[in-house]
Every structure is written in C-alpha cells, then in structure tokens.
PDB file of N, CA and C in Angstrom:
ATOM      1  N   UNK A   1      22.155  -3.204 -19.019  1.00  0.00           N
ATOM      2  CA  UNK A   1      20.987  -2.349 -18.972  1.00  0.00           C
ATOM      3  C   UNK A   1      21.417  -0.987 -18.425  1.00  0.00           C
ATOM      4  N   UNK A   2      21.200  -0.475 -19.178  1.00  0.00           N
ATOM      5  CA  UNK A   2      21.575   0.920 -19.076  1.00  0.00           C
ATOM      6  C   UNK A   2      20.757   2.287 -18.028  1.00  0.00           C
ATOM      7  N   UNK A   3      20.945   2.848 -16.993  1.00  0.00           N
ATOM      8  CA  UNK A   3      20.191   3.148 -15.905  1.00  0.00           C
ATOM      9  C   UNK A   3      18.857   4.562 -16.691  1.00  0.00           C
ATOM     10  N   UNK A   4      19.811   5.344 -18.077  1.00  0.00           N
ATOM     11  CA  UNK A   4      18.592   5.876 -18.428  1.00  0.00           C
ATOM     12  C   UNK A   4      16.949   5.092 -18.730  1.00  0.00           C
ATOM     13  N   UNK A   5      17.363   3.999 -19.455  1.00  0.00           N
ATOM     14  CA  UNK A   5      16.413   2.980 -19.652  1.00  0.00           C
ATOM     15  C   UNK A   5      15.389   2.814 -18.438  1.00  0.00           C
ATOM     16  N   UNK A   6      15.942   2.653 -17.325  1.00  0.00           N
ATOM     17  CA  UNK A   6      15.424   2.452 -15.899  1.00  0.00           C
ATOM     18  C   UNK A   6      14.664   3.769 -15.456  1.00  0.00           C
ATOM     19  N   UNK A   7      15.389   4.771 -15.577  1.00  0.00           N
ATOM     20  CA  UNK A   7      14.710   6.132 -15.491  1.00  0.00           C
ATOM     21  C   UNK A   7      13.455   6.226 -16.380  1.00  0.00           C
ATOM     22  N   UNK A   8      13.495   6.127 -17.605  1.00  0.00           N
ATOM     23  CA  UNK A   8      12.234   5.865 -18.349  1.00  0.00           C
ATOM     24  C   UNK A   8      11.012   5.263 -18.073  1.00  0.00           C
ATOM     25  N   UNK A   9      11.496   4.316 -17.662  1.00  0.00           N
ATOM     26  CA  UNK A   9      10.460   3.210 -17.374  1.00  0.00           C
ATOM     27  C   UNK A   9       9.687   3.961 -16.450  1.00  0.00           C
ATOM     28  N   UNK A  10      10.361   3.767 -15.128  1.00  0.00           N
ATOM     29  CA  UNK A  10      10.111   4.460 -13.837  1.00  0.00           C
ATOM     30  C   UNK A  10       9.272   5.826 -14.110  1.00  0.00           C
ATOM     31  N   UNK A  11       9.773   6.651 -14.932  1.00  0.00           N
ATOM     32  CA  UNK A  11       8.949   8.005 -14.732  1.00  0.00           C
ATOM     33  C   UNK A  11       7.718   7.627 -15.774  1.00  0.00           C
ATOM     34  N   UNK A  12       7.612   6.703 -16.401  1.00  0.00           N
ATOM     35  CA  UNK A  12       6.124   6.848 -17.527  1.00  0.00           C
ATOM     36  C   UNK A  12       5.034   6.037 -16.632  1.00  0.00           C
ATOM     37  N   UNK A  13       5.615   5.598 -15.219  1.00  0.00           N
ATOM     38  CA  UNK A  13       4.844   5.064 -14.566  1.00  0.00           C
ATOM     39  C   UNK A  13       4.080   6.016 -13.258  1.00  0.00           C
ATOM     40  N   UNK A  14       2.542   5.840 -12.657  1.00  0.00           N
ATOM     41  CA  UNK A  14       2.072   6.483 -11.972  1.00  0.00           C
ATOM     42  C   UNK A  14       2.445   5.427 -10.579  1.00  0.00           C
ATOM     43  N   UNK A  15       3.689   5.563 -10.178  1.00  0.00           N
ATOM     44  CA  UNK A  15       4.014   4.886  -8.899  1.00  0.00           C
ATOM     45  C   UNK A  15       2.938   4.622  -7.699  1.00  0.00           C
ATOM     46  N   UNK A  16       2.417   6.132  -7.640  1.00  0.00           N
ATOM     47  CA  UNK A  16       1.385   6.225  -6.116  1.00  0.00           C
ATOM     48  C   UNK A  16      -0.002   5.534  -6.552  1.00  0.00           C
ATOM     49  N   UNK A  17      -0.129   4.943  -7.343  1.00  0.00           N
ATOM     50  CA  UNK A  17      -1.118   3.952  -7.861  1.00  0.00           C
ATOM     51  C   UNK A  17      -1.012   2.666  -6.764  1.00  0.00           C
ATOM     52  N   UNK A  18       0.479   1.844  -6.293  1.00  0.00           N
ATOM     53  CA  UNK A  18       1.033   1.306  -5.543  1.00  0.00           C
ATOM     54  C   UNK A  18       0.714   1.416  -3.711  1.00  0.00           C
ATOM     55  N   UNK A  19       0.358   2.877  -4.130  1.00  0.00           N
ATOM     56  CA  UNK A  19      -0.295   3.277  -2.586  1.00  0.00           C
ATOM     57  C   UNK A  19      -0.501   2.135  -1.340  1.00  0.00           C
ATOM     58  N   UNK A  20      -1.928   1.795  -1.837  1.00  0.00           N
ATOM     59  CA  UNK A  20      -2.612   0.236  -1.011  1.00  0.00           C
ATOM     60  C   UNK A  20      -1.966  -0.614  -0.879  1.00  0.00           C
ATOM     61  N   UNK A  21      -1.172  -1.206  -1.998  1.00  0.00           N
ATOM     62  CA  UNK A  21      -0.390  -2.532  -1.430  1.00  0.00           C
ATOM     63  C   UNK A  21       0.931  -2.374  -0.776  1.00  0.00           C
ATOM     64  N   UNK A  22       1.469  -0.562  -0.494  1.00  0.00           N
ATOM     65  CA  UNK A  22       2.556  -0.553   0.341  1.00  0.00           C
ATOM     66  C   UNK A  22       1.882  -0.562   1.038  1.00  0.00           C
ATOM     67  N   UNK A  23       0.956   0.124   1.781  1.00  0.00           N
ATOM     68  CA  UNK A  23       0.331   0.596   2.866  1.00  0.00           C
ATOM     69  C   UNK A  23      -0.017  -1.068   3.342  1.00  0.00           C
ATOM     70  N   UNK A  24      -0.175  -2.063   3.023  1.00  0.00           N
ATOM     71  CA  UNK A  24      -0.611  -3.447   3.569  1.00  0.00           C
ATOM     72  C   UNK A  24       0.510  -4.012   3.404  1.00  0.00           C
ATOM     73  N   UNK A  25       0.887  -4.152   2.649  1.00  0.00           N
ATOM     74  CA  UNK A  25       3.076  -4.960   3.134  1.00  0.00           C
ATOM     75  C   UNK A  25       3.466  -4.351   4.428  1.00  0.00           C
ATOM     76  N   UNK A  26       3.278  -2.775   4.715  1.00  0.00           N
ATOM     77  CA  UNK A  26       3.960  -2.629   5.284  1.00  0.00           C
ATOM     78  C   UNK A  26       3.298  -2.815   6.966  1.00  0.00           C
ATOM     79  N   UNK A  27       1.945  -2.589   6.885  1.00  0.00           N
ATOM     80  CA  UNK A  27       1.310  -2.833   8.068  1.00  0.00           C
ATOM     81  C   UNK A  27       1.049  -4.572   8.392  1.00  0.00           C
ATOM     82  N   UNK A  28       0.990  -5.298   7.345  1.00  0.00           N
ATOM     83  CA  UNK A  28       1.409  -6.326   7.647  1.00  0.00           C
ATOM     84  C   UNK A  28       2.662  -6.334   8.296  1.00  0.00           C
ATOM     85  N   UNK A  29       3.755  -6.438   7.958  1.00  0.00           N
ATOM     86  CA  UNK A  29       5.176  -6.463   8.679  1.00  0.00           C
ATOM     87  C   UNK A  29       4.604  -5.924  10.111  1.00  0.00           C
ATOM     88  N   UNK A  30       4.165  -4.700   9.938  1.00  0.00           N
ATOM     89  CA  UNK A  30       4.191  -4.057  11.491  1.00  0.00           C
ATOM     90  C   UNK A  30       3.620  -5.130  12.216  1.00  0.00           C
ATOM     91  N   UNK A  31       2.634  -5.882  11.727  1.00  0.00           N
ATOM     92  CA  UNK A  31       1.715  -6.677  12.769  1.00  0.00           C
ATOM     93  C   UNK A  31       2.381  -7.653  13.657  1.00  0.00           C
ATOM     94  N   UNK A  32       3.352  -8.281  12.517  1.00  0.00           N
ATOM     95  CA  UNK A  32       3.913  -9.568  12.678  1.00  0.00           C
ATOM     96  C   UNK A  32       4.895  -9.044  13.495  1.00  0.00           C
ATOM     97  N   UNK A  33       5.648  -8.022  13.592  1.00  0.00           N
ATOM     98  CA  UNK A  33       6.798  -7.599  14.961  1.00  0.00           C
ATOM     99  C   UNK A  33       5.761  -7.175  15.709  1.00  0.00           C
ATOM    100  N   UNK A  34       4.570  -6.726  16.029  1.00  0.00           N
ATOM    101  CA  UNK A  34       4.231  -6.136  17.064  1.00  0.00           C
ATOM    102  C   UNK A  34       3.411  -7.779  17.701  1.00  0.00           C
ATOM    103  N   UNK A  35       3.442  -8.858  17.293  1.00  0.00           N
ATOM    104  CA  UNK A  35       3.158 -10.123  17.482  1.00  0.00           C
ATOM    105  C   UNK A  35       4.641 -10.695  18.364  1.00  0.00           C
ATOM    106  N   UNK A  36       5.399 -10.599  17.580  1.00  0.00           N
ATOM    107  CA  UNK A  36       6.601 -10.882  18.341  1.00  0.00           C
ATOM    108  C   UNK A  36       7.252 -10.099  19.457  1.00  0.00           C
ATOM    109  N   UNK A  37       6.967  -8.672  19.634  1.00  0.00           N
ATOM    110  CA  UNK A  37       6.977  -7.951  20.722  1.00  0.00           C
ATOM    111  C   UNK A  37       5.980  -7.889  21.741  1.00  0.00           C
ATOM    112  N   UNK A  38       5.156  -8.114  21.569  1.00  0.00           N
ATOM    113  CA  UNK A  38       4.092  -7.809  22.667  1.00  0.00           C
ATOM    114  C   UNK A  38       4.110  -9.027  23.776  1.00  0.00           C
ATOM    115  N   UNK A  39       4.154  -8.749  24.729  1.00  0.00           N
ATOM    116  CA  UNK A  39       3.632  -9.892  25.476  1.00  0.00           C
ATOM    117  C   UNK A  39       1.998 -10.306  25.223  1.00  0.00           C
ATOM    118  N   UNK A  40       2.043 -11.797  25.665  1.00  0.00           N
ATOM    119  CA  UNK A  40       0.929 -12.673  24.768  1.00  0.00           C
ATOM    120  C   UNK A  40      -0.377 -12.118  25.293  1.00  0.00           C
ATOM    121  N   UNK A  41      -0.256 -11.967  26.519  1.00  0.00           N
ATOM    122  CA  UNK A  41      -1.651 -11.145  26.843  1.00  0.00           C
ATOM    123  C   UNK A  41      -2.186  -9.800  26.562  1.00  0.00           C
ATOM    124  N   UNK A  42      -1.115  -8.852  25.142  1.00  0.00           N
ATOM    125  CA  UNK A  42      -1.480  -8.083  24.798  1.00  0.00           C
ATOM    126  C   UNK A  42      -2.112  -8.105  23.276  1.00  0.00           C
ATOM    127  N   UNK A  43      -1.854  -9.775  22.809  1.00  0.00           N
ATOM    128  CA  UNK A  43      -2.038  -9.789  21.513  1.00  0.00           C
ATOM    129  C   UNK A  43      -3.285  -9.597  21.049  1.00  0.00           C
ATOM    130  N   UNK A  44      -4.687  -9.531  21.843  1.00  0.00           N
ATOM    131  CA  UNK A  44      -6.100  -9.361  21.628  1.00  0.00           C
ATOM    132  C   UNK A  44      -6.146  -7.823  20.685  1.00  0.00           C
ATOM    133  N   UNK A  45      -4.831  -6.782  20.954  1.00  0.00           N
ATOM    134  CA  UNK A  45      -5.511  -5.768  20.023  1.00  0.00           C
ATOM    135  C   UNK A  45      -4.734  -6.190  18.637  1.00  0.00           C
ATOM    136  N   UNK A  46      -4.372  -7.000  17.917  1.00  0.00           N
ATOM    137  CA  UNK A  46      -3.632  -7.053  17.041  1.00  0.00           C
ATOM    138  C   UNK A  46      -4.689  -7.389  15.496  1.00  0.00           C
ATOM    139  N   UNK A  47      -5.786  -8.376  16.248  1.00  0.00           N
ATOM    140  CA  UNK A  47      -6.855  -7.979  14.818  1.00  0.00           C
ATOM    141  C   UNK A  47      -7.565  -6.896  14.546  1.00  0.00           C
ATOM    142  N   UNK A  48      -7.826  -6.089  15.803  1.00  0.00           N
ATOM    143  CA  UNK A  48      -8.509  -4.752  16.005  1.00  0.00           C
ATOM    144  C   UNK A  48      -7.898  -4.119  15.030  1.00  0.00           C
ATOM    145  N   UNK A  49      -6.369  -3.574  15.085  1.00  0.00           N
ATOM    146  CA  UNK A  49      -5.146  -2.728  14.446  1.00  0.00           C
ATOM    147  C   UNK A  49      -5.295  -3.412  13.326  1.00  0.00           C
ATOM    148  N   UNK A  50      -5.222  -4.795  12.699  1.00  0.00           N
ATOM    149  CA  UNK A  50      -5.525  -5.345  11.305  1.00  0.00           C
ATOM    150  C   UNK A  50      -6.873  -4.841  10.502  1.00  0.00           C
ATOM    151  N   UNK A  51      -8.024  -4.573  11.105  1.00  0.00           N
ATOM    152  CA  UNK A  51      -8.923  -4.369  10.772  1.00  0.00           C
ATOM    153  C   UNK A  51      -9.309  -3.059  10.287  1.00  0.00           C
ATOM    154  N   UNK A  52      -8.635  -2.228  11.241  1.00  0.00           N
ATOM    155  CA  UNK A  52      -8.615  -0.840  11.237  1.00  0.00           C
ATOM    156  C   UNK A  52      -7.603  -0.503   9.976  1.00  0.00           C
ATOM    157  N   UNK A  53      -6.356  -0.832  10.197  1.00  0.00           N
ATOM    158  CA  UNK A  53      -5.836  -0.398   8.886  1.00  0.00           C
ATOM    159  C   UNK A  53      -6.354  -1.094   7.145  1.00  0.00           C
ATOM    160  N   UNK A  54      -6.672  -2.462   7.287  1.00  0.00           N
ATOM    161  CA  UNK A  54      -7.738  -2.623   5.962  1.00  0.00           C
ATOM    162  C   UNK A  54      -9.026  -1.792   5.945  1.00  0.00           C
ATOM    163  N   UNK A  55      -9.854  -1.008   6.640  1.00  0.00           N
ATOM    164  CA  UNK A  55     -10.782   0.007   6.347  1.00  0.00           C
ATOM    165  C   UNK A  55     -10.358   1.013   6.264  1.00  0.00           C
ATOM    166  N   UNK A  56      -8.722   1.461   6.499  1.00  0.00           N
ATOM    167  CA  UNK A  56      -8.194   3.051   6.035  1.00  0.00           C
ATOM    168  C   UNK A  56      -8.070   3.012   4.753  1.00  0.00           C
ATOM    169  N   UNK A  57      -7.270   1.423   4.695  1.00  0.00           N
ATOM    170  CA  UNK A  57      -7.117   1.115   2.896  1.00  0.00           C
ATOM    171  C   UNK A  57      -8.458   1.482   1.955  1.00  0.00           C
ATOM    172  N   UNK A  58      -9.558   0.833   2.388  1.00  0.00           N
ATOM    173  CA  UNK A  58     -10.621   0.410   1.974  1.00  0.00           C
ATOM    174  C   UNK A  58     -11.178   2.009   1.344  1.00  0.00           C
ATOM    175  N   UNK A  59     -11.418   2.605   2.426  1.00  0.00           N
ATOM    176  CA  UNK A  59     -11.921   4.194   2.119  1.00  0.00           C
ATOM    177  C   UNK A  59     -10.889   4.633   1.667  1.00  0.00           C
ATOM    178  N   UNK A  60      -9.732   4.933   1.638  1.00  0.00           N
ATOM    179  CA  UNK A  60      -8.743   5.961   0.795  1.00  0.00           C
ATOM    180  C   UNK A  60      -8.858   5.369  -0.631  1.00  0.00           C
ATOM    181  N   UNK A  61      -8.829   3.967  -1.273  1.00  0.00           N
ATOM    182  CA  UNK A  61      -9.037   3.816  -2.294  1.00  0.00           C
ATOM    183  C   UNK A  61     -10.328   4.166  -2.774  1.00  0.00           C
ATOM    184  N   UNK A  62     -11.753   3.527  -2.297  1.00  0.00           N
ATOM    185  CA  UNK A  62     -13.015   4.283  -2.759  1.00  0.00           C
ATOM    186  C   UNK A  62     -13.045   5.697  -2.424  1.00  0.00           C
ATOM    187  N   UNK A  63     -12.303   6.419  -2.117  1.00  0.00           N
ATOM    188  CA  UNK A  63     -11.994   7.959  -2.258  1.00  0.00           C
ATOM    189  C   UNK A  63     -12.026   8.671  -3.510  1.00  0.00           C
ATOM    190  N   UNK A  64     -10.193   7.819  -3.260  1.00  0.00           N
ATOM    191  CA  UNK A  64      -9.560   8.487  -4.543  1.00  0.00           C
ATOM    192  C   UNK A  64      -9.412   7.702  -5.642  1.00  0.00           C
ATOM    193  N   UNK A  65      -9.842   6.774  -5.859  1.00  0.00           N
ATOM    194  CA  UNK A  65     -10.241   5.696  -6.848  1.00  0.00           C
ATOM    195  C   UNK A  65     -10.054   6.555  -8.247  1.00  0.00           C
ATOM    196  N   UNK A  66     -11.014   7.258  -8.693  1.00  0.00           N
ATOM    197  CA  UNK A  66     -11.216   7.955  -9.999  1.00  0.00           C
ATOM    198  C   UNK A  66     -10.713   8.961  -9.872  1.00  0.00           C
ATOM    199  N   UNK A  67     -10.476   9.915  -8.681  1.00  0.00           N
ATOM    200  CA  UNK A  67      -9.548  11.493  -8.861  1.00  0.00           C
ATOM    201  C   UNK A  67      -7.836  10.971  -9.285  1.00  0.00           C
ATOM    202  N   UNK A  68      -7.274   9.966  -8.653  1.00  0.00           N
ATOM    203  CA  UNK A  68      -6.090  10.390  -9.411  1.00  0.00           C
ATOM    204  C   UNK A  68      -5.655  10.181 -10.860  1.00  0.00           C
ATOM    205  N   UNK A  69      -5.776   9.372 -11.760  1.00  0.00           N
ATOM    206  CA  UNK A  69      -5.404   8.941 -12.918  1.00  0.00           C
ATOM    207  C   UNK A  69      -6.510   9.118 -13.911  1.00  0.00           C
ATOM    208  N   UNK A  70      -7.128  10.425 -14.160  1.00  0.00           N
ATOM    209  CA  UNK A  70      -8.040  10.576 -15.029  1.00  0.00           C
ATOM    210  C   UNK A  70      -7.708  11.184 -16.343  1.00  0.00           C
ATOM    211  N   UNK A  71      -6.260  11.372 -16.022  1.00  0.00           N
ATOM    212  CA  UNK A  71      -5.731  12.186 -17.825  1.00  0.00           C
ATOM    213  C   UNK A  71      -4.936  10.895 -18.086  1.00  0.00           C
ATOM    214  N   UNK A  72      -4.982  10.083 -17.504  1.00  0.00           N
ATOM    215  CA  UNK A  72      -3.825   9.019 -17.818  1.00  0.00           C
ATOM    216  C   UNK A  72      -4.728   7.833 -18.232  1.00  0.00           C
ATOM    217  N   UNK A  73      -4.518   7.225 -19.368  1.00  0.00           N
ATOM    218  CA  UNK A  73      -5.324   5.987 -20.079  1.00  0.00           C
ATOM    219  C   UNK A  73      -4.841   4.767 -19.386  1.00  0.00           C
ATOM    220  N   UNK A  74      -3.558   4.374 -18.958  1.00  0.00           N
ATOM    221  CA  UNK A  74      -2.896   2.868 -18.775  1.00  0.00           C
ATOM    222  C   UNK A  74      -2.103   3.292 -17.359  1.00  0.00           C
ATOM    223  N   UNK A  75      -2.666   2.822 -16.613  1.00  0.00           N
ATOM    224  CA  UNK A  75      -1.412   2.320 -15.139  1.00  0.00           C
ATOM    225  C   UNK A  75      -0.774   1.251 -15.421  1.00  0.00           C
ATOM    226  N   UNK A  76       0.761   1.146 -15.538  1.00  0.00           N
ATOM    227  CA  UNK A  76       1.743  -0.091 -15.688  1.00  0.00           C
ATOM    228  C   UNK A  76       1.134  -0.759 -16.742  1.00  0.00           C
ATOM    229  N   UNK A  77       1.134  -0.385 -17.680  1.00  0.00           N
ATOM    230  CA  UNK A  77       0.921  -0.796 -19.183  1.00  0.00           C
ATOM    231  C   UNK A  77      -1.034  -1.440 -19.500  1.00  0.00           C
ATOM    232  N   UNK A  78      -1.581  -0.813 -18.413  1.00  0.00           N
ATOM    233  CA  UNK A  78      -2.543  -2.056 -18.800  1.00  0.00           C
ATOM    234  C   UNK A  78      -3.032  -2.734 -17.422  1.00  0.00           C
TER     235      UNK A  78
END
C-alpha cells in the first residue's frame, strides 16, 4: 500500500468531525489515571469532572452540529 493512497484517503476526509470521540477517549483516560493517582479520599470529584466534560461535549456538538460540514454531502463515506 502505497503512502500516496493513504494521503488521499486521509485528506477527502473531514477529520475534526472526530472531535467528540477524541475529546471522550481522551478524558476518559484522564479519569482513569487521575483514579489511580489521587488518594481515595479525593476520588468524590471524579464524577463531577466526568460530568462536566460530557456537557462540554454535549454543547460544543449542539453548537456546531450544522456550521461545520455544510458544503460537504458525506463524512467518512456515509
């Protein structure tokens, strides 16, 4: 497989569509080390911080939901 091929692919795609589910992989991960770092009697803010970052998700997508991809017919084929 040839890496122009890969380049192709990659650029006919609207990547930052992906936004939300990095933004929750990655704050997931954060949770789970800040679970394993914290001492146990600090773990009470850890659903707070879960909660809070699924309603940043929540509103940045009903935001920008329809402003970004409005000249574009297909995200990732479909």
């Amino acid at each position: 497989m040839s890496t122009e091929l890969l380049q192709a692919v990659a650029a006919s795609n609207e990547w930052w569509a992906l936004g939300p589910e990095i933004i929750l992989a990655c704050a997931a991960l954060g949770l789970l080390v800040m679970e394993m770092i914290l001492p146990r009697k600090d773990h009470y803010a850890i659903p707070y911080l879960a909660m809070m970052v699924l309603a940043l998700v929540l509103v940045t997508v009903g935001t920008y939901f329809y402003t970004g991809w409005q000249e574009e017919d297909l995200l990732f084929g479909g």
